[in-house]
Protein backbone atom coordinates (compact mmCIF):
# COMPACT_ATOMS: atom_id res chain seq x y z
CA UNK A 1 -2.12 1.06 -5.28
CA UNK A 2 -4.86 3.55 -6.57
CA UNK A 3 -6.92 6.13 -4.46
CA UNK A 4 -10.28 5.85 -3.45
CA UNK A 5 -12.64 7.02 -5.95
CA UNK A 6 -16.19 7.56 -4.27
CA UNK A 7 -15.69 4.15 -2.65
CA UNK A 8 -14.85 2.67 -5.71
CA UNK A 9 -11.41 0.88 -6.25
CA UNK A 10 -9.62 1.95 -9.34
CA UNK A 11 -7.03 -0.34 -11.45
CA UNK A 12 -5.52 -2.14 -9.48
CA UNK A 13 -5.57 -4.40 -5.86
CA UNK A 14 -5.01 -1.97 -3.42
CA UNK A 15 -5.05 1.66 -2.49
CA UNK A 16 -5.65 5.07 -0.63
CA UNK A 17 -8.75 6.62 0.00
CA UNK A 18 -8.20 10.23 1.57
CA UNK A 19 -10.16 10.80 4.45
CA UNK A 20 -11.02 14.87 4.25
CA UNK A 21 -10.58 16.44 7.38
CA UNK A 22 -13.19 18.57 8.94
CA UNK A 23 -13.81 22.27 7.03
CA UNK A 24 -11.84 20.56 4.41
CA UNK A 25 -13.07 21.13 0.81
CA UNK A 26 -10.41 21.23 -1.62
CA UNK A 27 -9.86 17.43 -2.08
CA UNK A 28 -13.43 16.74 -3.10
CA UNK A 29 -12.81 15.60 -6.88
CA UNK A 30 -15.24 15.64 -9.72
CA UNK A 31 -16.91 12.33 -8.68
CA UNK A 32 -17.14 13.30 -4.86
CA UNK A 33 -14.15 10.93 -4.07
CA UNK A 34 -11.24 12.36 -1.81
CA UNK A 35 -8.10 12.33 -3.49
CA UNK A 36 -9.58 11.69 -6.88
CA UNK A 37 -6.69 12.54 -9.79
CA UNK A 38 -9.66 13.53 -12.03
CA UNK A 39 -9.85 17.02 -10.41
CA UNK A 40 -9.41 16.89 -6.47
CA UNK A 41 -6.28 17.77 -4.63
CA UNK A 42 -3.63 15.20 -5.18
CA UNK A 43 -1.90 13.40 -2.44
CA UNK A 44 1.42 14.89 -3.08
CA UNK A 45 -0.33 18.71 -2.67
CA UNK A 46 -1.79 17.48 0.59
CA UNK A 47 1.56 16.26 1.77
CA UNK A 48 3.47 19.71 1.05
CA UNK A 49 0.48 21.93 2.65
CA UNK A 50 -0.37 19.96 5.27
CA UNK A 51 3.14 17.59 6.32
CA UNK A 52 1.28 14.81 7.12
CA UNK A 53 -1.69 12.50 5.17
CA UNK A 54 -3.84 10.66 7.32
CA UNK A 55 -5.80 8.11 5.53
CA UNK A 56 -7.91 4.53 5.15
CA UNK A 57 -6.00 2.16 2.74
CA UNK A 58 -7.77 0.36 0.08
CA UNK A 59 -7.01 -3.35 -0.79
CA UNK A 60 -4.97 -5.83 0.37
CA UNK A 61 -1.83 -5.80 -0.99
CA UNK A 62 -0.23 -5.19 2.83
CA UNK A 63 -2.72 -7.48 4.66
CA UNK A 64 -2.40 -8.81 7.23
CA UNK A 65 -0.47 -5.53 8.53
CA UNK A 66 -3.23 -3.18 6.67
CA UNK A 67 -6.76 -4.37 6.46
CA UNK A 68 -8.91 -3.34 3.47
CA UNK A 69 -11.07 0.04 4.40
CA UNK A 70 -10.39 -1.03 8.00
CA UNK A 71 -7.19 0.73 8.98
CA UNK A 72 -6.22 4.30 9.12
CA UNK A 73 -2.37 5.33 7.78
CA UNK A 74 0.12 7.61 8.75
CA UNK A 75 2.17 9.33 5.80
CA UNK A 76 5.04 11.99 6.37
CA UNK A 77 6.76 13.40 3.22
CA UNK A 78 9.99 11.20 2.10
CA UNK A 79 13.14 12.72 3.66
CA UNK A 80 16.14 11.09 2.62
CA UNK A 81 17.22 7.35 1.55
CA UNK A 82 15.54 4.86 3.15
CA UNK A 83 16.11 1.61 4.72
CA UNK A 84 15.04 -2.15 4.57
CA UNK A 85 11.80 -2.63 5.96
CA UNK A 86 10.15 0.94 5.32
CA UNK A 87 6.86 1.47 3.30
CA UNK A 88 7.08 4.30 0.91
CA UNK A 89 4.36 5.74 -0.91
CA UNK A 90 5.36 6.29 -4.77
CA UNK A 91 3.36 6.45 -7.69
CA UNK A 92 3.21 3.79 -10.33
CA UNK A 93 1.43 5.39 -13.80
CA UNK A 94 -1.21 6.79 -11.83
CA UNK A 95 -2.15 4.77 -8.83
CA UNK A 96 -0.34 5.40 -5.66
CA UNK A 97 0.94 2.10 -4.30
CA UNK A 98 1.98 2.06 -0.37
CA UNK A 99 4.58 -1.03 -0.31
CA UNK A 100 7.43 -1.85 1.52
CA UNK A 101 10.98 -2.08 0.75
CA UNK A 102 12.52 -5.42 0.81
CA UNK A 103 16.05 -5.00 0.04
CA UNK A 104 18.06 -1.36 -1.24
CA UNK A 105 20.82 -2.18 -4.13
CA UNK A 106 22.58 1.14 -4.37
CA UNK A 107 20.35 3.79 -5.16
CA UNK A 108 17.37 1.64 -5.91
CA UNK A 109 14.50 0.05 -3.79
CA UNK A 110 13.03 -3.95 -4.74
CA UNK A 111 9.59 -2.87 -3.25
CA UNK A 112 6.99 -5.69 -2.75
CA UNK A 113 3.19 -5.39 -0.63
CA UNK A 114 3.11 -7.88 1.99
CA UNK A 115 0.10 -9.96 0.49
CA UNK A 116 2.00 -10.26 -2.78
CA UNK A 117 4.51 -12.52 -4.60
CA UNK A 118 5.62 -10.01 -7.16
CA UNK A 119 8.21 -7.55 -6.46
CA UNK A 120 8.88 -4.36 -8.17
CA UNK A 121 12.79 -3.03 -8.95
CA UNK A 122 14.34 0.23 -9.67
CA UNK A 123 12.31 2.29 -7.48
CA UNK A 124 14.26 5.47 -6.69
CA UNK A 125 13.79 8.05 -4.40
CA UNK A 126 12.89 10.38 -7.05
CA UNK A 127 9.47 8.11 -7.40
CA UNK A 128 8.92 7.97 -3.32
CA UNK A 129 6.46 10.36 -2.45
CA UNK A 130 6.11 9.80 1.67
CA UNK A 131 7.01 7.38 3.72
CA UNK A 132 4.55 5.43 6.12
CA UNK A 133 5.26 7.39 10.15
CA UNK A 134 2.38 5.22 11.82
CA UNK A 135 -1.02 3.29 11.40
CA UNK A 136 -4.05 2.30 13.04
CA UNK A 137 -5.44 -1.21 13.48
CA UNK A 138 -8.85 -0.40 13.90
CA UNK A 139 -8.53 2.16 16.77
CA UNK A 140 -5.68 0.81 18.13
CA UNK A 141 -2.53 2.98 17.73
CA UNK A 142 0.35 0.06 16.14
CA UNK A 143 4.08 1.45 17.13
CA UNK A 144 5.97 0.97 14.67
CA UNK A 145 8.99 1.34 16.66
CA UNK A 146 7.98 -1.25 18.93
CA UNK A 147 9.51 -5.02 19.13
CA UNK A 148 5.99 -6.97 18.43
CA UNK A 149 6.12 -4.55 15.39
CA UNK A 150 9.77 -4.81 14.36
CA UNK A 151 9.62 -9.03 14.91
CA UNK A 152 6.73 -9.12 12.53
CA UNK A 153 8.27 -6.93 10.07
CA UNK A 154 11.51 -9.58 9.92
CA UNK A 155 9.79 -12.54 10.23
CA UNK A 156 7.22 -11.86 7.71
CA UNK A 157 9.78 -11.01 5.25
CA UNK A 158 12.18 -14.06 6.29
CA UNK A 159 8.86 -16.27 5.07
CA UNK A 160 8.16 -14.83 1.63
CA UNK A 161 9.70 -17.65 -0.13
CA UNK A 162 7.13 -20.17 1.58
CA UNK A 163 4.56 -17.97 1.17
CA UNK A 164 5.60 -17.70 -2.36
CA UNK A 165 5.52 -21.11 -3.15
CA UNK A 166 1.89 -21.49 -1.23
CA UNK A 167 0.40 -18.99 -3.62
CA UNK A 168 1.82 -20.50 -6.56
CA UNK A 169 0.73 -23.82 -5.71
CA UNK A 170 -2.83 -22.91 -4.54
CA UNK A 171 -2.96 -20.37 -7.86
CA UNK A 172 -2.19 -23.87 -9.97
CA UNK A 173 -4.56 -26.15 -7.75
CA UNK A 174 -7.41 -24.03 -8.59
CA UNK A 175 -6.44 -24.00 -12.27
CA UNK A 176 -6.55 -27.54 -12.43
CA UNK A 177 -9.81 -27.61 -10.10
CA UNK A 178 -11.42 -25.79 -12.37
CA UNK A 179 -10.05 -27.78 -15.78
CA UNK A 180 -11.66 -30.93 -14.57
CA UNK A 181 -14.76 -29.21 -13.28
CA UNK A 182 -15.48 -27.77 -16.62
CA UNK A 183 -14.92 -31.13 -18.41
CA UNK A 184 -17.25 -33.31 -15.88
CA UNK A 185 -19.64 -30.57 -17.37
């Protein structure tokens, strides 16, 4: 996940744009985007100064939970382990990537976004920057505590080998759509 860059996504499918609150002029960066690593304030400074990030996402790596530039989240700093089903923010090279955890193997998270196939290993809590407190669907406040939120969370994760396998077939369909296209050419 990468941060927003004047609007602009940055290497990768998904990430966070920081909204600047009002008054707020220290995470302007270089370009004019909020959150920008080229000069601006960097997520983990607004995290320690302020306790809280409050921000659109970017991509769609967690749709259909997070909509691209639609949905506002809710980051606390990281305190402790965590558990199945969280979504930690942690830093990959240099894009921030806001996933969630879909198994713990001793000290270790397998981290994967909810509109992807691939998971990632070995994240440790020395990586995880904050973990995701709340979000908003639009205006609507989501509780994440709540059973319509926790019944997603399992089922969604329950189907990720059929929504695996859809991907993969529909990623080879269009391959092959595409051969025969180009040779009727």
């Amino acid at each position: 996940m990468t941060v927003g860059n004047g609007g602009k996504r940055l290497n990768g499918c998904a990430g966070i744009e920081v909204k600047r609150p009002e008054g707020y002029c220290a995470g302007v960066g270089k370009n004019g985007g909020y959150g920008d690593l080229s000069g601006g304030v960097r997520i983990e400074e607004v995290l320690e100064r302020e306790g809280v990030l409050v921000s659109t996402t970017v991509g769609v790596s967690m749709y259909p939970m997070l909509r691209n530039r639609r949905d506002t989240v809710i980051v606390s700093p990281a305190s402790g382990h965590l558990k199945k089903y969280d979504v930690p923010l942690y830093r990959r090279g240099g894009k921030y990537v806001l996933h969630r955890i879909v198994d713990v193997v001793d000290d270790r998270y397998v981290i994967c976004g909810d509109n992807c196939i691939r998971r990632e290993y070995d994240i440790t809590d020395r990586e995880i920057i904050g973990v995701l407190t709340g979000f908003y669907r639009g205006d609507r406040e989501m509780a994440m505590d709540s059973i319509g939120y926790r019944i997603y969370v399992r089922v969604w994760c329950a189907l990720y080998p059929v929504r695996k396998i859809y991907k993969l077939v529909r990623m080879e369909a269009g391959k092959m759509y595409r051969c025969v296209k180009k040779r009727n050419l």
